[in-house]
PDB file of N, CA and C in Angstrom:
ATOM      1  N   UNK A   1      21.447  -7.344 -29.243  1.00  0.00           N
ATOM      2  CA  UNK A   1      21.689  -6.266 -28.308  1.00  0.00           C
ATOM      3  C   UNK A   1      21.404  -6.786 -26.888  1.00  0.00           C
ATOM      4  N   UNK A   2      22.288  -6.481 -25.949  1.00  0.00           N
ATOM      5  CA  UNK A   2      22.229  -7.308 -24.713  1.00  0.00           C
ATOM      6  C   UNK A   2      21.384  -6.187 -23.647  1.00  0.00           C
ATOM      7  N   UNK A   3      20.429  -6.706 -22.912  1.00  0.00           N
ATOM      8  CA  UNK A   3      19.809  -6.013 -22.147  1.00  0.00           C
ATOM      9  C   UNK A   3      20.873  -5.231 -20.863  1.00  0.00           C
ATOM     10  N   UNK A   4      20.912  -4.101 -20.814  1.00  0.00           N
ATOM     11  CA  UNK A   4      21.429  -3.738 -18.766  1.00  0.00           C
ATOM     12  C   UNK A   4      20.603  -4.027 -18.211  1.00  0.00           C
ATOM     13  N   UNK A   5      21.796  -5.196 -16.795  1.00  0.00           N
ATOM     14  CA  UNK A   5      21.396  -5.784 -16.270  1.00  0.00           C
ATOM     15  C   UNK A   5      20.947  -4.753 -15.371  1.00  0.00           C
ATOM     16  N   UNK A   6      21.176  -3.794 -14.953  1.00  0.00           N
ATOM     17  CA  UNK A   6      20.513  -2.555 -14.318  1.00  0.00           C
ATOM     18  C   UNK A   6      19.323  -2.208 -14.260  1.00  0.00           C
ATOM     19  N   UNK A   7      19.363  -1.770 -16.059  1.00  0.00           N
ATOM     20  CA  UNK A   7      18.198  -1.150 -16.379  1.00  0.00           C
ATOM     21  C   UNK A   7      16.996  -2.125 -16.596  1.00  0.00           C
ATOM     22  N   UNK A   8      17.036  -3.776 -16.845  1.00  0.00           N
ATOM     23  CA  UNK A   8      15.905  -4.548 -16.146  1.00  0.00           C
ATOM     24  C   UNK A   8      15.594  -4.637 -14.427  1.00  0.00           C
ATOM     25  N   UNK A   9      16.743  -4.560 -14.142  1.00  0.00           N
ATOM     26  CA  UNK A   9      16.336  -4.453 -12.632  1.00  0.00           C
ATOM     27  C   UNK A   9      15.389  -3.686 -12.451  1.00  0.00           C
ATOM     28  N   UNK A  10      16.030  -2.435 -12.713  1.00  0.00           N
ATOM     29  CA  UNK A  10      14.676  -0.962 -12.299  1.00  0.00           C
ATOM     30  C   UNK A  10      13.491  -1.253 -12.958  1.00  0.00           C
ATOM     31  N   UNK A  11      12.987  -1.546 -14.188  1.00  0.00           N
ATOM     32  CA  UNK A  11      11.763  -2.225 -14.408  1.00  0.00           C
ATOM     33  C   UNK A  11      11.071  -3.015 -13.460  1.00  0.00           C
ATOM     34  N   UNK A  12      12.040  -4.038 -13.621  1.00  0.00           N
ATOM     35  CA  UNK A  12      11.460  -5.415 -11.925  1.00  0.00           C
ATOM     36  C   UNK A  12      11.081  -4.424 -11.143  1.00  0.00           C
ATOM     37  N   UNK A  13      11.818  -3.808 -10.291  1.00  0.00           N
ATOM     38  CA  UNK A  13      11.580  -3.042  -9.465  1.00  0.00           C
ATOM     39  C   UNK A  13      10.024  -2.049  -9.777  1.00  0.00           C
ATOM     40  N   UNK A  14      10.269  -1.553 -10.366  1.00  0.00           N
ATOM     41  CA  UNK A  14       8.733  -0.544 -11.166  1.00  0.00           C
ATOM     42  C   UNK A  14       7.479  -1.103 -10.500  1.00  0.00           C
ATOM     43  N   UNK A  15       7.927  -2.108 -11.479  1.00  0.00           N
ATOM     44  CA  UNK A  15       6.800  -3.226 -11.857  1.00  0.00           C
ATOM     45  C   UNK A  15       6.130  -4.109 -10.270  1.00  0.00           C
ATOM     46  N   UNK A  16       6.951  -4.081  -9.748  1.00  0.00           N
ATOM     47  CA  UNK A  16       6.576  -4.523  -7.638  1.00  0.00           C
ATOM     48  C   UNK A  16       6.156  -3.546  -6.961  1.00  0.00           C
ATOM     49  N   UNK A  17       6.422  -2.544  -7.556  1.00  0.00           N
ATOM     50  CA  UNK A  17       6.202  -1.045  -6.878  1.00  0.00           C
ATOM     51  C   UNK A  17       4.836  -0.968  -6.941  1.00  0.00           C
ATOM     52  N   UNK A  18       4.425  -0.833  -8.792  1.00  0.00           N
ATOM     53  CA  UNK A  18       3.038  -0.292  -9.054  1.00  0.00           C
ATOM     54  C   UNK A  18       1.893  -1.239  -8.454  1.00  0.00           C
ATOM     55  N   UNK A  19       2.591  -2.902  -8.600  1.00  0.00           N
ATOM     56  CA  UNK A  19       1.721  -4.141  -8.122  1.00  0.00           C
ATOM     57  C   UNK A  19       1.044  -3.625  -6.866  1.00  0.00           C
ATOM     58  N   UNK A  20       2.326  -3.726  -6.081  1.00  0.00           N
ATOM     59  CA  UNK A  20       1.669  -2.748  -4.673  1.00  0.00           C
ATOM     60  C   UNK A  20       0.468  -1.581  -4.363  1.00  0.00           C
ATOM     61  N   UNK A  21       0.637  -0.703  -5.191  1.00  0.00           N
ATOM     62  CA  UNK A  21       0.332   0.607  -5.577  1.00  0.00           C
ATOM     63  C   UNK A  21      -1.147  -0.235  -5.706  1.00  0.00           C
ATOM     64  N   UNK A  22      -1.179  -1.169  -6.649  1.00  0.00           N
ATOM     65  CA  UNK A  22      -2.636  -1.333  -7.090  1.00  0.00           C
ATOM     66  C   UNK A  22      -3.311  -1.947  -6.154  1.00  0.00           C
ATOM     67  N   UNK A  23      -2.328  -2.709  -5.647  1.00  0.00           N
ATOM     68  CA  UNK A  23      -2.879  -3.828  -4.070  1.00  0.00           C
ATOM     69  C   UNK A  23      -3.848  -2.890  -3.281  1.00  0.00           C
ATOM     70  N   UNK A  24      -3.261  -2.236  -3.272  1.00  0.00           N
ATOM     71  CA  UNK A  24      -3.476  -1.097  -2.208  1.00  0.00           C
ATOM     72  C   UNK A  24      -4.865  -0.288  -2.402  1.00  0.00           C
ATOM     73  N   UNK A  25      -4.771   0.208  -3.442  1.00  0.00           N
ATOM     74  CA  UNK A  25      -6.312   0.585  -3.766  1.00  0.00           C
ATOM     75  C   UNK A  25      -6.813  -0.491  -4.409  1.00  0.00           C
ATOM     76  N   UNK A  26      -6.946  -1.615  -4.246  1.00  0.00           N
ATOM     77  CA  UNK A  26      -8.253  -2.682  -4.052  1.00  0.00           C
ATOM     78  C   UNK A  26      -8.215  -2.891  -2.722  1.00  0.00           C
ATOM     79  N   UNK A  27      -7.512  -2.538  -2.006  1.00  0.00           N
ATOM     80  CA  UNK A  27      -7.897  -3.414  -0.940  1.00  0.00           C
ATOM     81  C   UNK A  27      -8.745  -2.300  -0.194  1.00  0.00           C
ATOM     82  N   UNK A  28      -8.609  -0.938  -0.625  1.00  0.00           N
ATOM     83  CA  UNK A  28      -9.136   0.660  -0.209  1.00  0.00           C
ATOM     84  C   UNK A  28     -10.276   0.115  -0.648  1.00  0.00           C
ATOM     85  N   UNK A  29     -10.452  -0.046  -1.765  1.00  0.00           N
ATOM     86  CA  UNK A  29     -11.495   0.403  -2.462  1.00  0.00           C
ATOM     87  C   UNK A  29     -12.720  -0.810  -2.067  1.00  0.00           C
ATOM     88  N   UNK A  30     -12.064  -2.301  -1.680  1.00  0.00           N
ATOM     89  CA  UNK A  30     -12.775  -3.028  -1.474  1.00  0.00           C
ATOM     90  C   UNK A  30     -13.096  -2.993  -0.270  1.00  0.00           C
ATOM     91  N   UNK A  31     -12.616  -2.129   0.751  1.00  0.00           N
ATOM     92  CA  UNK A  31     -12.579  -2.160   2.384  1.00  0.00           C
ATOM     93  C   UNK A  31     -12.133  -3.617   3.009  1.00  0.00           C
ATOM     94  N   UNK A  32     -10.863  -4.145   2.197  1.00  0.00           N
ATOM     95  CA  UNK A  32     -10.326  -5.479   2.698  1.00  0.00           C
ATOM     96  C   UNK A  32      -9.166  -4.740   3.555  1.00  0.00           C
ATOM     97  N   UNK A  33      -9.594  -5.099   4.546  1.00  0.00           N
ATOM     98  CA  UNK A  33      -8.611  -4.697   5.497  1.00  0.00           C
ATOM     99  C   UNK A  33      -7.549  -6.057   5.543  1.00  0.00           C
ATOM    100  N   UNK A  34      -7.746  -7.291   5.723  1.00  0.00           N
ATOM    101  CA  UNK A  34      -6.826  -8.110   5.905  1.00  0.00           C
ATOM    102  C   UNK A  34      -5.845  -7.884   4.551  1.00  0.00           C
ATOM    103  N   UNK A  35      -6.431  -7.690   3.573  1.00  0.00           N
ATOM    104  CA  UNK A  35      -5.478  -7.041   2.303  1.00  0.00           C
ATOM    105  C   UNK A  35      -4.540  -6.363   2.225  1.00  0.00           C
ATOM    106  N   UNK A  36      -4.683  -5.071   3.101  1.00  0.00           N
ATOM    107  CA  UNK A  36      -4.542  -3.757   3.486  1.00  0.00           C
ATOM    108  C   UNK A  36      -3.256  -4.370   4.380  1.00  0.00           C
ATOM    109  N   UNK A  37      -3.282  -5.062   5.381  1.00  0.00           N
ATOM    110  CA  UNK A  37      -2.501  -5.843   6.292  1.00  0.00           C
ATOM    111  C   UNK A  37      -1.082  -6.490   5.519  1.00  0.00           C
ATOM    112  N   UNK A  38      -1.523  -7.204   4.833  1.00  0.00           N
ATOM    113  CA  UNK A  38      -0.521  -7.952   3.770  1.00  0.00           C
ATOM    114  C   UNK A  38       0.110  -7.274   3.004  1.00  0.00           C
ATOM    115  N   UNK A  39       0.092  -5.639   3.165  1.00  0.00           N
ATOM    116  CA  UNK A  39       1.117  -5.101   1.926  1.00  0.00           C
ATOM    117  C   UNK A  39       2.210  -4.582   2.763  1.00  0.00           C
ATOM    118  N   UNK A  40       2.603  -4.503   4.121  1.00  0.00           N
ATOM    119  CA  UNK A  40       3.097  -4.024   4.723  1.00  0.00           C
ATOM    120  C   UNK A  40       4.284  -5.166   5.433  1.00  0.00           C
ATOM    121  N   UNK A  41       5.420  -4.754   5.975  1.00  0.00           N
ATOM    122  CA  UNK A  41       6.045  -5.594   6.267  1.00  0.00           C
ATOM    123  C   UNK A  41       5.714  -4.804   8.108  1.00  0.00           C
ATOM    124  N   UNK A  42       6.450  -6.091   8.742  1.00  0.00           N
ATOM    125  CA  UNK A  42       6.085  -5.785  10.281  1.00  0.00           C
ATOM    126  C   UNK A  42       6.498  -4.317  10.765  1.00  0.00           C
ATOM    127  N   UNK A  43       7.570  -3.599  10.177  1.00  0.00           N
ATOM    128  CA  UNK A  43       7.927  -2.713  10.546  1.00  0.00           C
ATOM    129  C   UNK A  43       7.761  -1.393  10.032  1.00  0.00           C
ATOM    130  N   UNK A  44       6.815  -1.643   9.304  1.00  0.00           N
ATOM    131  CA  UNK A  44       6.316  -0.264   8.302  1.00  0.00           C
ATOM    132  C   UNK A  44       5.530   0.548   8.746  1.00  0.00           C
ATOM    133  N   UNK A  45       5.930   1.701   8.344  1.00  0.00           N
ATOM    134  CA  UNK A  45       4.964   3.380   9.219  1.00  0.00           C
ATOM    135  C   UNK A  45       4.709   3.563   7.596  1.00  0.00           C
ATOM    136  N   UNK A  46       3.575   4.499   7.728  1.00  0.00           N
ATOM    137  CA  UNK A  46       2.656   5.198   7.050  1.00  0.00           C
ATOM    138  C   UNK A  46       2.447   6.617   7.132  1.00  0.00           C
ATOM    139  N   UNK A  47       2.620   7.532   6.270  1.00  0.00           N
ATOM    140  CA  UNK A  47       2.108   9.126   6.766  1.00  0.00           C
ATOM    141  C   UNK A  47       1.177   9.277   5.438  1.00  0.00           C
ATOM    142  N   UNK A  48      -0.020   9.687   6.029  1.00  0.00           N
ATOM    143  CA  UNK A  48      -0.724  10.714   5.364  1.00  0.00           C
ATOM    144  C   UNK A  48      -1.072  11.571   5.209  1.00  0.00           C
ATOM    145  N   UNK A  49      -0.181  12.947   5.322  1.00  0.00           N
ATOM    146  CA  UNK A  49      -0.083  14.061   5.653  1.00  0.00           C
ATOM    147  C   UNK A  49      -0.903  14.171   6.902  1.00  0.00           C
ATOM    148  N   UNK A  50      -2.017  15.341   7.436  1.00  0.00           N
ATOM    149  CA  UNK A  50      -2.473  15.547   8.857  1.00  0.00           C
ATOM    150  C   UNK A  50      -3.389  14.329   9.441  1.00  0.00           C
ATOM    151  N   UNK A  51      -3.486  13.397   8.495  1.00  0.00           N
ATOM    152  CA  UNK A  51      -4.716  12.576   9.073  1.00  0.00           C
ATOM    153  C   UNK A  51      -4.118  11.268   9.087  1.00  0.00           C
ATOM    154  N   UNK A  52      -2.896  10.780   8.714  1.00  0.00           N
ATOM    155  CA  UNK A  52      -2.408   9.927  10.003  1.00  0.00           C
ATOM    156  C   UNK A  52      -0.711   9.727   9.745  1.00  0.00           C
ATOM    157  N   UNK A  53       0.353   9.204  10.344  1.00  0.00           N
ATOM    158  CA  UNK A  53       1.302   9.429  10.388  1.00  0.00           C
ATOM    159  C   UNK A  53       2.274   8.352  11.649  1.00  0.00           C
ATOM    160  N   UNK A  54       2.355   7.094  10.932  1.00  0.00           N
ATOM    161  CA  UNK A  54       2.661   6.082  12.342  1.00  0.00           C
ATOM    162  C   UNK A  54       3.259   4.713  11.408  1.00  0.00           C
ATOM    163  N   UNK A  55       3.297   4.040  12.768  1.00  0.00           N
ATOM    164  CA  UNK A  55       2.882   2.437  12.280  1.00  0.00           C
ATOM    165  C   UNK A  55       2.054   1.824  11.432  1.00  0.00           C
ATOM    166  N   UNK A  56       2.172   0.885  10.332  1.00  0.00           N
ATOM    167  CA  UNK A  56       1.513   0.812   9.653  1.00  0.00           C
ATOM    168  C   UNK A  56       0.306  -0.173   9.970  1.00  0.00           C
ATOM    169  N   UNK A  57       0.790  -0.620  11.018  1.00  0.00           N
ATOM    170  CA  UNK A  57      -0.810  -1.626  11.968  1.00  0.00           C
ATOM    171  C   UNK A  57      -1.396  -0.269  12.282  1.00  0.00           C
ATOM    172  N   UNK A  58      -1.156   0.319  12.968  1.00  0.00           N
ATOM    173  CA  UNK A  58      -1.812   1.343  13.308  1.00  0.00           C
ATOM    174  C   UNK A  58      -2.843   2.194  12.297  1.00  0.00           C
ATOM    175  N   UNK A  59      -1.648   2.266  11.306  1.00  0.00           N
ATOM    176  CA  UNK A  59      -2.996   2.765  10.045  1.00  0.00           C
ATOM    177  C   UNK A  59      -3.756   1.827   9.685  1.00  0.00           C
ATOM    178  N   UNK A  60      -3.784   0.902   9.553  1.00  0.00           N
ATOM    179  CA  UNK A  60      -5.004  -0.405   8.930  1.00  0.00           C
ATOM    180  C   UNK A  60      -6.313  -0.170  10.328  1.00  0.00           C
ATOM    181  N   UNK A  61      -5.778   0.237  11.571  1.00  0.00           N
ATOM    182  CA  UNK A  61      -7.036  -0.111  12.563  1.00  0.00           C
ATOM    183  C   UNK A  61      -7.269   1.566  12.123  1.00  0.00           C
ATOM    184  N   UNK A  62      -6.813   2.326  11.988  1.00  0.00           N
ATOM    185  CA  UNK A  62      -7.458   3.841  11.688  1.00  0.00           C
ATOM    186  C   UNK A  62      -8.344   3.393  10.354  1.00  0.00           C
ATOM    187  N   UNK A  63      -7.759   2.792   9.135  1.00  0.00           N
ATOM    188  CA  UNK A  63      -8.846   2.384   8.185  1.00  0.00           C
ATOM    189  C   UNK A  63      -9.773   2.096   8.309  1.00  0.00           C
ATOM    190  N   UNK A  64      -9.595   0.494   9.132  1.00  0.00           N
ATOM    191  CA  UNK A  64     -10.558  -0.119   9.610  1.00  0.00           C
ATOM    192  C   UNK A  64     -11.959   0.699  10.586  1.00  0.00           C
ATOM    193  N   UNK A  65     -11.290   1.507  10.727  1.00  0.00           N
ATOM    194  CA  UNK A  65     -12.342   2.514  11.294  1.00  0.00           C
ATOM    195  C   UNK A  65     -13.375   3.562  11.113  1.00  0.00           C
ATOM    196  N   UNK A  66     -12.303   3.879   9.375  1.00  0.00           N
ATOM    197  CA  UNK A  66     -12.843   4.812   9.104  1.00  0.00           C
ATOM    198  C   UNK A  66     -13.598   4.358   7.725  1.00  0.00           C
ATOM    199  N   UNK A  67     -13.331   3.200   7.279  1.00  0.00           N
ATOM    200  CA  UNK A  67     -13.684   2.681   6.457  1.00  0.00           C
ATOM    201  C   UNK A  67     -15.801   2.869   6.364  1.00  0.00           C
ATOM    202  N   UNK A  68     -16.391   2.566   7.587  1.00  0.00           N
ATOM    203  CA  UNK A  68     -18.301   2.514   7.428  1.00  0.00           C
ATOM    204  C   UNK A  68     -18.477   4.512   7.085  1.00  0.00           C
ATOM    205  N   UNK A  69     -17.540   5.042   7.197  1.00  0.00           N
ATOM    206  CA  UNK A  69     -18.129   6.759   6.638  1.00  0.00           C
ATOM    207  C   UNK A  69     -16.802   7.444   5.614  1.00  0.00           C
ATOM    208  N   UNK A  70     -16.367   6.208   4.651  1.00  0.00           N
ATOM    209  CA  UNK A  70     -16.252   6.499   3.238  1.00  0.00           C
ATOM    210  C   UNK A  70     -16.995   5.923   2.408  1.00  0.00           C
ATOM    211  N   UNK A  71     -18.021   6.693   2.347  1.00  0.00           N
ATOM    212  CA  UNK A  71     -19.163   6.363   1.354  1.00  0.00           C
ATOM    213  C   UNK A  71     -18.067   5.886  -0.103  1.00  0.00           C
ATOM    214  N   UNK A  72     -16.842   6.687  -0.849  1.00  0.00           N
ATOM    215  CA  UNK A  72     -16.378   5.928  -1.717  1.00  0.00           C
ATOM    216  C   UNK A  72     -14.973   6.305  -1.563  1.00  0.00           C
ATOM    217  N   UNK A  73     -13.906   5.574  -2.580  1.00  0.00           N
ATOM    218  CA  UNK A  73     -12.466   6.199  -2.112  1.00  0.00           C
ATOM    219  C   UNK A  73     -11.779   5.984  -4.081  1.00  0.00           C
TER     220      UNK A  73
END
């Protein structure tokens, strides 16, 4: 039975998605901001509903900020 070549794609795809997804909360969770940096391409915005909504450098220095009064995430 021959795989769709489609329907592996969207897996691949999944599967880079969630990688990310997880990147992301280690790098939260570890307060690695240079981490946090590396998941983003140069031109990427971020919204988090009322508490932030921009550039995605911009959100890493809002992290980076807010990161010493999240006791946990």
């Amino acid at each position: 039975m021959a795989i769709n070549e489609t329907a592996l794609q969207e897996l691949i795809d999944r599967e880079a998605i969630r990688d990310l997804v997880l990147c992301y909360s280690r790098a939260i969770d570890r307060k690695d901001v240079g981490l946090l940096r590396d998941l983003y391409t140069e031109d990427a915005t971020d919204s988090h509903g009322d508490s932030f909504d921009g550039p995605a450098d911009k959100y890493c220095e809002f992290i980076e900020k807010s990161l010493p009064y999240m006791p946990y995430s």
